[in-house]
C-alpha atoms as a PDB file:
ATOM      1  CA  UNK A   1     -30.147   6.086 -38.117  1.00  0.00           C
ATOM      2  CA  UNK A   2     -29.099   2.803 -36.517  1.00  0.00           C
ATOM      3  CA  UNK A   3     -25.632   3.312 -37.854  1.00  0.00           C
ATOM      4  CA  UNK A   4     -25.203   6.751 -35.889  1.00  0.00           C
ATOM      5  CA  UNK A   5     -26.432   5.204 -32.780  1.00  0.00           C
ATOM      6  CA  UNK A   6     -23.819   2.764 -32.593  1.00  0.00           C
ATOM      7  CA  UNK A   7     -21.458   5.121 -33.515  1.00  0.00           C
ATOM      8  CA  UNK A   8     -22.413   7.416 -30.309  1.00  0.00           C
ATOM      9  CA  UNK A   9     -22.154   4.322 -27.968  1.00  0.00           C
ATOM     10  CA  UNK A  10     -19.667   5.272 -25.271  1.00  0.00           C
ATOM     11  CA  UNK A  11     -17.290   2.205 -24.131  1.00  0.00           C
ATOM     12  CA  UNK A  12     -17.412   1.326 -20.178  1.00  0.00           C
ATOM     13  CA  UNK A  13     -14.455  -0.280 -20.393  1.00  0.00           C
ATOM     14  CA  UNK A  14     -12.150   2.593 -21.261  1.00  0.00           C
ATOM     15  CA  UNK A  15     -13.877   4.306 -17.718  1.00  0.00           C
ATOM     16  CA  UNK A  16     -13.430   1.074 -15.901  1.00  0.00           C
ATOM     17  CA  UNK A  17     -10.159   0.947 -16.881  1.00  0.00           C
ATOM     18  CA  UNK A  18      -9.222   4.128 -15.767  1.00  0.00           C
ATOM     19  CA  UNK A  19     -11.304   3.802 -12.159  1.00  0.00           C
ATOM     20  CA  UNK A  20      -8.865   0.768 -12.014  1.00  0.00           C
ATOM     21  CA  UNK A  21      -6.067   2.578 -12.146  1.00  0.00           C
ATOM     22  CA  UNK A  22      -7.073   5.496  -9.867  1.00  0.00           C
ATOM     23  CA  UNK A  23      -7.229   2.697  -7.964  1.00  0.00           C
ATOM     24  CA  UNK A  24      -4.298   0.918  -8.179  1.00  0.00           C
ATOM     25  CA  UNK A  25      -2.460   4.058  -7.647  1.00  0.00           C
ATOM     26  CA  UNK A  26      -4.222   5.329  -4.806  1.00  0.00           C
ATOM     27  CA  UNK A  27      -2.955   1.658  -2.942  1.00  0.00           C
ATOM     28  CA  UNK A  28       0.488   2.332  -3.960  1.00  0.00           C
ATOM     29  CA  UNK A  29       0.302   5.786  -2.592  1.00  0.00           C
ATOM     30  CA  UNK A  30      -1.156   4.645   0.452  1.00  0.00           C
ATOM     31  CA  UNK A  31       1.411   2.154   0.943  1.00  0.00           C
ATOM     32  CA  UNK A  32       4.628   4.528   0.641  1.00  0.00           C
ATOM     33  CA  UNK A  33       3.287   7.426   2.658  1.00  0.00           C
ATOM     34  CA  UNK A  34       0.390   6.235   4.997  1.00  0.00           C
ATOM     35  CA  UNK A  35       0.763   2.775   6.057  1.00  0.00           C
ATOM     36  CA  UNK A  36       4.011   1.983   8.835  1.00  0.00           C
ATOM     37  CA  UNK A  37       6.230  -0.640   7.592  1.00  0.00           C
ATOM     38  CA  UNK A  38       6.250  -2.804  10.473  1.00  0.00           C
ATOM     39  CA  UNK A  39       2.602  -3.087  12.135  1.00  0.00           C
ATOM     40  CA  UNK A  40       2.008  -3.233  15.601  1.00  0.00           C
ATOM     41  CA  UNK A  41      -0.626  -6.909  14.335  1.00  0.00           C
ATOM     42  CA  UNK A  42       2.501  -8.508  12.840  1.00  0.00           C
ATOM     43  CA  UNK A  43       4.676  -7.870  16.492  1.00  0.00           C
ATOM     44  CA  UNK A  44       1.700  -9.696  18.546  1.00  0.00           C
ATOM     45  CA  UNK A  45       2.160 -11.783  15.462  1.00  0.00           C
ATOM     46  CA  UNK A  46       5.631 -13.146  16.026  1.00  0.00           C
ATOM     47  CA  UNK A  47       4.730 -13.106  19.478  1.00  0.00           C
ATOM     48  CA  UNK A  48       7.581 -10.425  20.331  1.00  0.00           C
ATOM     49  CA  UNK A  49       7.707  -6.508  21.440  1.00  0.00           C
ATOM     50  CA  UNK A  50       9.681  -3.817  19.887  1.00  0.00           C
ATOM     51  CA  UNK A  51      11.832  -4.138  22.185  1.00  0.00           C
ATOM     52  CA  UNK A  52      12.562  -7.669  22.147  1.00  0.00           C
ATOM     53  CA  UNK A  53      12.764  -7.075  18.360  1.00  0.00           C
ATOM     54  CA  UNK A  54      15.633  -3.935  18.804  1.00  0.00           C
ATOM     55  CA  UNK A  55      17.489  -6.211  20.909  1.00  0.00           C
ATOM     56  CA  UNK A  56      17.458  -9.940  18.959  1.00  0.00           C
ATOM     57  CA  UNK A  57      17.339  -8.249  15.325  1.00  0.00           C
ATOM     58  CA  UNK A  58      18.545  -4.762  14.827  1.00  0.00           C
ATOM     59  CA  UNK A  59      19.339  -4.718  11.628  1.00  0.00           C
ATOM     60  CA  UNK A  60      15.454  -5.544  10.878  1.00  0.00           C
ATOM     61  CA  UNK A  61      14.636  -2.333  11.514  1.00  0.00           C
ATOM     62  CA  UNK A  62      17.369  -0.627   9.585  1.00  0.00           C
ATOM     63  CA  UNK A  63      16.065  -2.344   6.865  1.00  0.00           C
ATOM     64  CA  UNK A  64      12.401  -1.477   7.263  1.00  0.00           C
ATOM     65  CA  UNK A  65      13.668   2.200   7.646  1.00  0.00           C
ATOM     66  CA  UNK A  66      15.810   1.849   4.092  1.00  0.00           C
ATOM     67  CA  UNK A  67      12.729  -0.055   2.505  1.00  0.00           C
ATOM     68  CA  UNK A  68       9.904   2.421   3.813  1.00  0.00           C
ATOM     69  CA  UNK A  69      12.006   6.039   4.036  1.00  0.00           C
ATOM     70  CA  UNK A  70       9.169   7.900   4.224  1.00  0.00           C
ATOM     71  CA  UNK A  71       7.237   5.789   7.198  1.00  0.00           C
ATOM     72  CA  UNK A  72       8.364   5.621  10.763  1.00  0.00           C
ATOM     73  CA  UNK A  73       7.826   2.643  12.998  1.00  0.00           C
ATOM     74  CA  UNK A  74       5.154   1.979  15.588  1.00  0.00           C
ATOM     75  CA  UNK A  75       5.485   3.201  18.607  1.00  0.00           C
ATOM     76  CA  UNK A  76       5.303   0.448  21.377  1.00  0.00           C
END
């Protein structure tokens, strides 16, 4: 009797696991098709304006457009 009730004993840690995961790859989705690559936080930041950031560093946001295809940048 005691034998079958260990036996029957489901493991959390196979559900945590999973719930983990779901996790995990909810952020990475989130990342790739939600979030912009350059935030409007990190231009007040650096202290400049999109502009400002067109002008000194263009190929910046070539890159972030290469690195983050399917975002677009902020609109300032």
């Amino acid at each position: 009797m005691l034998n079958d009730k260990i036996m029957n004993l489901n493991p959390y840690s196979s559900t945590v696991l999973s719930l983990a995961g779901l996790l995990l790859a909810g952020m990475g989705l989130y990342f790739i098709f939600i979030r912009p690559p350059l935030l409007p936080e990190a231009l007040s930041y650096m202290g400049i304006t999109l502009q400002n950031t067109k002008a000194n560093i263009p190929g910046l946001l070539n890159w972030l457009q290469k690195v983050n295809r399917f975002n677009s940048l902020p609109d300032s």
